[in-house]
Protein backbone atom coordinates (compact mmCIF):
# COMPACT_ATOMS: atom_id res chain seq x y z
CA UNK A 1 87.01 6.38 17.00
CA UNK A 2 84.48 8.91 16.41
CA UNK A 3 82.64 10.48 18.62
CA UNK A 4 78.65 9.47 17.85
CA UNK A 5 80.73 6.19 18.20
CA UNK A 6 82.43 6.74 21.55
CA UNK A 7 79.09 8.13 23.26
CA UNK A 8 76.98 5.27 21.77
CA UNK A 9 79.89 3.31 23.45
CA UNK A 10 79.05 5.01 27.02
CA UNK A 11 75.34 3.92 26.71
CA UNK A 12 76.16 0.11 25.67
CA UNK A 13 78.77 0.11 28.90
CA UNK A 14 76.38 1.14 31.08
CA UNK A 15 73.59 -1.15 30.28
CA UNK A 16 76.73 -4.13 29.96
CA UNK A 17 77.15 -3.20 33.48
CA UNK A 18 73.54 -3.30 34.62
CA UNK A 19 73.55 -7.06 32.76
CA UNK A 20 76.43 -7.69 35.02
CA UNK A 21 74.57 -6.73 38.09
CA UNK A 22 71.42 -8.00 37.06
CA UNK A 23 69.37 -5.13 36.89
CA UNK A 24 66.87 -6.00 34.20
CA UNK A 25 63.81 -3.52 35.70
CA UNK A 26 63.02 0.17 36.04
CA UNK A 27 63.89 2.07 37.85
CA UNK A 28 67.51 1.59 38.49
CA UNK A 29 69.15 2.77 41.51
CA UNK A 30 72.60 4.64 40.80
CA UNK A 31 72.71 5.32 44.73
CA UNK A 32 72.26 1.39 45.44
CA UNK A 33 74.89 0.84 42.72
CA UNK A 34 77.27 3.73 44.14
CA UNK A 35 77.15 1.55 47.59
CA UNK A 36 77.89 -1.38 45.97
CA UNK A 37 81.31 -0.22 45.06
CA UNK A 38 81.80 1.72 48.11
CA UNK A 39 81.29 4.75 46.92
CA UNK A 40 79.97 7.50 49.38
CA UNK A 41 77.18 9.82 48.00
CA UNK A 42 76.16 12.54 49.35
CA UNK A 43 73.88 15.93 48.56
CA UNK A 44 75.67 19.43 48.41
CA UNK A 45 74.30 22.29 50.43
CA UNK A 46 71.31 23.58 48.27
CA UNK A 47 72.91 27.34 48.38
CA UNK A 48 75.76 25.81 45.84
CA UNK A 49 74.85 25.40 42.26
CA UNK A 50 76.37 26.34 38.79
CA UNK A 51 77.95 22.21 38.51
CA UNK A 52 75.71 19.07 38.77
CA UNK A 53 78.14 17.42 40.64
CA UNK A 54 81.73 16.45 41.84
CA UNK A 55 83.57 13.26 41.65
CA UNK A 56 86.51 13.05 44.34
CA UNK A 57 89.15 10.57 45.30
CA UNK A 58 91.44 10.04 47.73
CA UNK A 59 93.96 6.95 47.39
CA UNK A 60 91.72 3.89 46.33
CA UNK A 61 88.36 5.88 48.15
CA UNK A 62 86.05 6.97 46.00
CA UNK A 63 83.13 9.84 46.73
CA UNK A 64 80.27 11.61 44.84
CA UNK A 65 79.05 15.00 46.12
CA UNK A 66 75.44 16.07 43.94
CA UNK A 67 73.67 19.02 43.51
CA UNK A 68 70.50 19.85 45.44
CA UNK A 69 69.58 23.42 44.32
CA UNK A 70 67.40 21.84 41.58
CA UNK A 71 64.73 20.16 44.16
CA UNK A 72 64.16 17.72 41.19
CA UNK A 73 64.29 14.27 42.05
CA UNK A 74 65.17 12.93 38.09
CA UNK A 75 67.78 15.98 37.75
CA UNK A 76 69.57 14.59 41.04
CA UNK A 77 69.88 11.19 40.06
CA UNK A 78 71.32 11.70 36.36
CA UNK A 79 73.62 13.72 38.01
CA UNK A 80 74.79 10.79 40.56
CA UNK A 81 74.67 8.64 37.25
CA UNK A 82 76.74 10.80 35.39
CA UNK A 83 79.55 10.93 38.38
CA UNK A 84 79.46 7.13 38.11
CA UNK A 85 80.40 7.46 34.39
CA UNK A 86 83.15 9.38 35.18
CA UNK A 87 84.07 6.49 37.68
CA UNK A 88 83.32 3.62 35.64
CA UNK A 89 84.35 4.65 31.46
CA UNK A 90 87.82 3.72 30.55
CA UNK A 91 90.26 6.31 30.78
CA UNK A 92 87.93 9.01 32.81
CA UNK A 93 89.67 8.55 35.92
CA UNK A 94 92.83 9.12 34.87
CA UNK A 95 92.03 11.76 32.74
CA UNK A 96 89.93 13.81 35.33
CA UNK A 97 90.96 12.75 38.69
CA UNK A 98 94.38 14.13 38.64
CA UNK A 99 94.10 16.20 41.50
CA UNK A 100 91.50 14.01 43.37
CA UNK A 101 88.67 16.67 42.09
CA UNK A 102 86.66 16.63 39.15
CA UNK A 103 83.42 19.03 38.96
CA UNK A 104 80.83 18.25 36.56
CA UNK A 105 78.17 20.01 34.41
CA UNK A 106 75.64 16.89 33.64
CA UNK A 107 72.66 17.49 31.42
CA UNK A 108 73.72 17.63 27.68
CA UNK A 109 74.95 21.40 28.10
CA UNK A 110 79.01 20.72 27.24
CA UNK A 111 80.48 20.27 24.38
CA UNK A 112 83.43 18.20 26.52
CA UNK A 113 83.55 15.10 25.36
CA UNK A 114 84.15 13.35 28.96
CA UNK A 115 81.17 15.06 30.39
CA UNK A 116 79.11 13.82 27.32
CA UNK A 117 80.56 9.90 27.67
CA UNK A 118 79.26 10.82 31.30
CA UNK A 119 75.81 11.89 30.44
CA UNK A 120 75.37 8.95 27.85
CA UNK A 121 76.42 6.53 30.38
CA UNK A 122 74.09 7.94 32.89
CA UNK A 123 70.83 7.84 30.07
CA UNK A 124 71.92 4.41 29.40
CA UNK A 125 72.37 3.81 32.99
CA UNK A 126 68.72 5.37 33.87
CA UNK A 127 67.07 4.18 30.57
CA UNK A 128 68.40 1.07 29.53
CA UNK A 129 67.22 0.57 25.93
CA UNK A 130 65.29 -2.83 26.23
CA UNK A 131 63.25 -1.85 29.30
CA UNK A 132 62.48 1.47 28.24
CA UNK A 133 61.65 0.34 24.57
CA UNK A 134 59.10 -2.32 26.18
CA UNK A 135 57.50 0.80 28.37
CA UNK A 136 57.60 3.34 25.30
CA UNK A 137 55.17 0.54 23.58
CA UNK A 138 52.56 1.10 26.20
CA UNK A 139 51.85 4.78 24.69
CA UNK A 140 51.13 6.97 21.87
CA UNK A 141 54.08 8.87 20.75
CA UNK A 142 53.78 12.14 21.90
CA UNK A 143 54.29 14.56 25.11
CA UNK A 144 52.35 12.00 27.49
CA UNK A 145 54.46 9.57 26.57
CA UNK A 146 57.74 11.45 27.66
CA UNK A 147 55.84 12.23 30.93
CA UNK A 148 54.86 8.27 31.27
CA UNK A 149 58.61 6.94 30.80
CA UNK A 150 60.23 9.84 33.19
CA UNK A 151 57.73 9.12 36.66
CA UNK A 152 59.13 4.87 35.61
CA UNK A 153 62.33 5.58 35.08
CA UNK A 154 62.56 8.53 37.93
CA UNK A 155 64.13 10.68 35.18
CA UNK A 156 63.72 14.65 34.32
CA UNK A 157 61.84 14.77 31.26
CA UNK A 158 64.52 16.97 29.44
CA UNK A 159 66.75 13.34 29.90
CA UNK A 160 63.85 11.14 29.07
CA UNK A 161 62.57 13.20 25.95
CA UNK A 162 66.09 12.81 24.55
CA UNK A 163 66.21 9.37 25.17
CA UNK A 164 63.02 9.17 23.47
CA UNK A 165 64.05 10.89 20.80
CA UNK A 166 66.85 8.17 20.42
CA UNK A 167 64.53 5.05 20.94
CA UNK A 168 61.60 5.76 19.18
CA UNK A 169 60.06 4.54 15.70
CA UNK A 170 58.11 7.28 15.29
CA UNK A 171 59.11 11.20 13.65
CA UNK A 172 59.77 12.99 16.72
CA UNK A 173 61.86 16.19 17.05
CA UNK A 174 62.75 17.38 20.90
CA UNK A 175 63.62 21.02 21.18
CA UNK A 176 64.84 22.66 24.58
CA UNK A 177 64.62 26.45 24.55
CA UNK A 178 65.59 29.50 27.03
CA UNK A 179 64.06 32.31 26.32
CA UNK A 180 62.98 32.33 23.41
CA UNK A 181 66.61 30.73 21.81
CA UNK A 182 66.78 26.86 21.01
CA UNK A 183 69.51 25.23 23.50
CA UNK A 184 69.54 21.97 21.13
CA UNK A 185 67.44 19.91 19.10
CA UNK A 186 67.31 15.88 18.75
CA UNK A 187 65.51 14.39 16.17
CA UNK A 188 64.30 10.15 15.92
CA UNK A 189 65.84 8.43 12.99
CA UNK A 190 62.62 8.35 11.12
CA UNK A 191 62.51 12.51 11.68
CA UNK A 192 65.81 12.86 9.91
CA UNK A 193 64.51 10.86 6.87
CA UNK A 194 62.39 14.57 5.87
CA UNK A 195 64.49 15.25 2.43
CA UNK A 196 66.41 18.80 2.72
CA UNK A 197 65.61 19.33 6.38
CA UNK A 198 67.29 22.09 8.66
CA UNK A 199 68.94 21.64 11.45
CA UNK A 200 67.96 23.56 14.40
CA UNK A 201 70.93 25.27 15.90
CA UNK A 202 72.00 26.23 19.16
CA UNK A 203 71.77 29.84 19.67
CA UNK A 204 68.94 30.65 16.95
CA UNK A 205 65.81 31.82 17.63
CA UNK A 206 62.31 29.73 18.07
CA UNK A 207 60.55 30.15 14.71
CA UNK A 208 58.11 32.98 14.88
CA UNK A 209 54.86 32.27 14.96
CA UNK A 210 54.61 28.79 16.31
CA UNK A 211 52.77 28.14 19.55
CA UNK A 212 56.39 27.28 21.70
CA UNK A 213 57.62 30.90 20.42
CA UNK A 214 53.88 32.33 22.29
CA UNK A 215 54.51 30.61 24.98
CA UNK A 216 58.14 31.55 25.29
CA UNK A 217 56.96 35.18 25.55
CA UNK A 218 55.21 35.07 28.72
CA UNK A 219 57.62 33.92 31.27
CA UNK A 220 55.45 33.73 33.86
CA UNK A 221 53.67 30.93 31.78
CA UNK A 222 56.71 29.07 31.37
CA UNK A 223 57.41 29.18 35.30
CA UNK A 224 53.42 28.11 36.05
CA UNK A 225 54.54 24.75 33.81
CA UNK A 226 51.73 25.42 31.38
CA UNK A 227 51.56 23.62 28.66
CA UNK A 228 50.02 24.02 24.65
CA UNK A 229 49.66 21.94 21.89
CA UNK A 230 49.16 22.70 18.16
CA UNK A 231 49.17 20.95 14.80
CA UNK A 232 51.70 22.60 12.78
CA UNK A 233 53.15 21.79 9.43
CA UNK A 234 56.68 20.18 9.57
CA UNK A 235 58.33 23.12 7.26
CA UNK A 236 57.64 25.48 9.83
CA UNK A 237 60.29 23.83 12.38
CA UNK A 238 62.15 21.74 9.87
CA UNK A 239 62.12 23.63 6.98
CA UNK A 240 62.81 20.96 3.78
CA UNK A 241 60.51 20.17 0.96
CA UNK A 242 57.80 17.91 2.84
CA UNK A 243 54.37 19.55 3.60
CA UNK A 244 53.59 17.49 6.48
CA UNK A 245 51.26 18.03 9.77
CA UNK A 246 53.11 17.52 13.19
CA UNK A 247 51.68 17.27 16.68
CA UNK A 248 53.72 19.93 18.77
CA UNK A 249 53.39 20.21 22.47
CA UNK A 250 55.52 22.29 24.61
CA UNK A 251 55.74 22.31 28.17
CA UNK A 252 57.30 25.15 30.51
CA UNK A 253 60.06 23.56 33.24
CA UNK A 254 59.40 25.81 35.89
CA UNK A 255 62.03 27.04 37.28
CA UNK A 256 64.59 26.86 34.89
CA UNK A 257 62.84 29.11 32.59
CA UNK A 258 62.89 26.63 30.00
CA UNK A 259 60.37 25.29 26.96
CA UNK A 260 60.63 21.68 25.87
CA UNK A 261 58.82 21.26 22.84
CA UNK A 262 58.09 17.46 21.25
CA UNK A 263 57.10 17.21 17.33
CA UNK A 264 54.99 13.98 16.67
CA UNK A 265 54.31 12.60 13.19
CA UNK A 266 52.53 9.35 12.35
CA UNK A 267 52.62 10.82 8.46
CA UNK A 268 56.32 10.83 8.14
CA UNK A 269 57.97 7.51 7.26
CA UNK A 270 60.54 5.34 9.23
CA UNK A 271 63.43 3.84 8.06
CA UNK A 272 63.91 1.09 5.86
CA UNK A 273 65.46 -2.19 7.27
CA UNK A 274 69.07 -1.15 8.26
CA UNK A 275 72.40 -2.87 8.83
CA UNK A 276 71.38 -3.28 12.63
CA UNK A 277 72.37 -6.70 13.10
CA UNK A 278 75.90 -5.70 12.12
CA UNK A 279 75.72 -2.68 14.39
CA UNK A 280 75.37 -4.84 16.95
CA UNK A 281 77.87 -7.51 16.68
CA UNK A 282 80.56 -4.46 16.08
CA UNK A 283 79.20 -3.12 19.29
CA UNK A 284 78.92 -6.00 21.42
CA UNK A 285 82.70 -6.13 20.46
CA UNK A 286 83.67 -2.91 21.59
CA UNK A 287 80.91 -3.51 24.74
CA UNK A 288 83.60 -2.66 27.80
CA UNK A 289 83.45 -4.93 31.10
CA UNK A 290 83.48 -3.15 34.37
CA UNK A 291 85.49 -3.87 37.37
């Protein structure tokens, strides 16, 4: 199975197992769901950091420490989300639980492929597709729109703007950067149609001269949370063959000393009708049930 296929998986077993608990509206509680499975859940001192989290068991008792040293409400409850992936996906426990420890490192960061069943779970968990697809509707594509689905959903917006990114009809690229160097890119379907694009990579540099890279430069601009927004042409970010304007908006995140940046085009097209009814019946067939 590959692995696009395997994390697409995670998301469709999470939202399978909010169906199961009927939990059809935002937001979702993973600490009510925890409970429900007698799970104990509790905050780490906020003087530990470097993992998101820890899932721990001892015969058939189950616990989830979380980390606190990121006072951010969203960050903390992916992070309790992504435990109960570990708990939850097939094989995890098993796998990970070995010596009744498993630390974590939630937030898209790993290229590991348990932690990133764990953080697709916890997006699907968080953002279930057909409740946040009816909110996305209420708003214009762009970086209001991330803003407007993380305070429903209780989610950080680096989470929700890559669940956007997923969701969404329109061309929209979502770019995280650190100092000045891109930590990954995710682009809508309709974003990948551009013919000949480039890839952003992790590890290369923001492209000179856009507003992000400006704002990137003064640090204490990107701890302030200030925010810019620029009409740029696609090439510049993109690259490809397609001279098309884009919306870009970046955002500084405070404290972690990173830029997300959110490309918005109404001028580049969406895909053609697909093969999603298949996609679904092979999925719903590979949907796991929880215990």
């Amino acid at each position: 199975m590959s692995r696009p296929f395997r994390l697409m998986i995670a998301r469709r077993g999470a939202e399978a197992l909010l169906r199961e608990e009927g939990i059809t509206n935002l937001p979702v509680d993973p600490f009510a769901l925890a409970a429900s499975r007698d799970i104990t859940v509790q905050g780490k001192s906020a003087g530990h950091d470097g993992v998101s989290g820890m899932l721990l068991r001892h015969g058939n008792n189950f616990g989830i420490f979380y980390a606190t040293h990121i006072a951010n409400e969203g960050f903390q409850r992916f992070s309790v989300s992504h435990e109960l992936g570990h708990y939850f996906l097939e094989g995890h426990i098993d796998q990970l639980l070995k010596t009744g420890v498993h630390v974590s490192r939630a937030g898209f960061v790993t290229a590991d492929p348990y932690e990133l069943e764990a953080d697709h779970f916890a997006a699907g968990l968080l953002m279930p597709e057909t409740p946040f697809r009816m909110e996305m509707e209420n708003h214009e594509p762009g970086l209001a729109a991330v803003d407007a689905l993380a305070a429903r959903c209780i989610t950080s917006r680096t989470a929700t703007a890559i669940r956007y990114a997923e969701l969404t009809r329109a061309a929209v690229a979502i770019i995280v950067s650190t100092g000045g160097v891109i930590d990954y890119c995710f682009m809508s379907d309709a974003m990948k149609t551009l013919p000949k694009l480039s890839w952003l990579r992790k590890g290369t540099k923001l492209p000179i001269g856009t507003a992000t890279a400006r704002l990137a430069d003064d640090p204490d601009q990107v701890r302030a949370g200030a925010t810019v927004a620029h009409e740029a042409d696609v090439r510049d970010w993109l690259g490809g063959t397609t001279k098309a304007s884009v919306s870009e908006e970046s955002v500084g995140l405070g404290g972690y000393g990173k830029v997300l940046t959110v490309l918005c085009s109404g001028a580049i097209g969406r895909e053609e009708e697909d093969d999603e009814e298949d996609e679904d019946d092979l999925l719903e067939r590979w949907t796991p049930r929880f215990r």
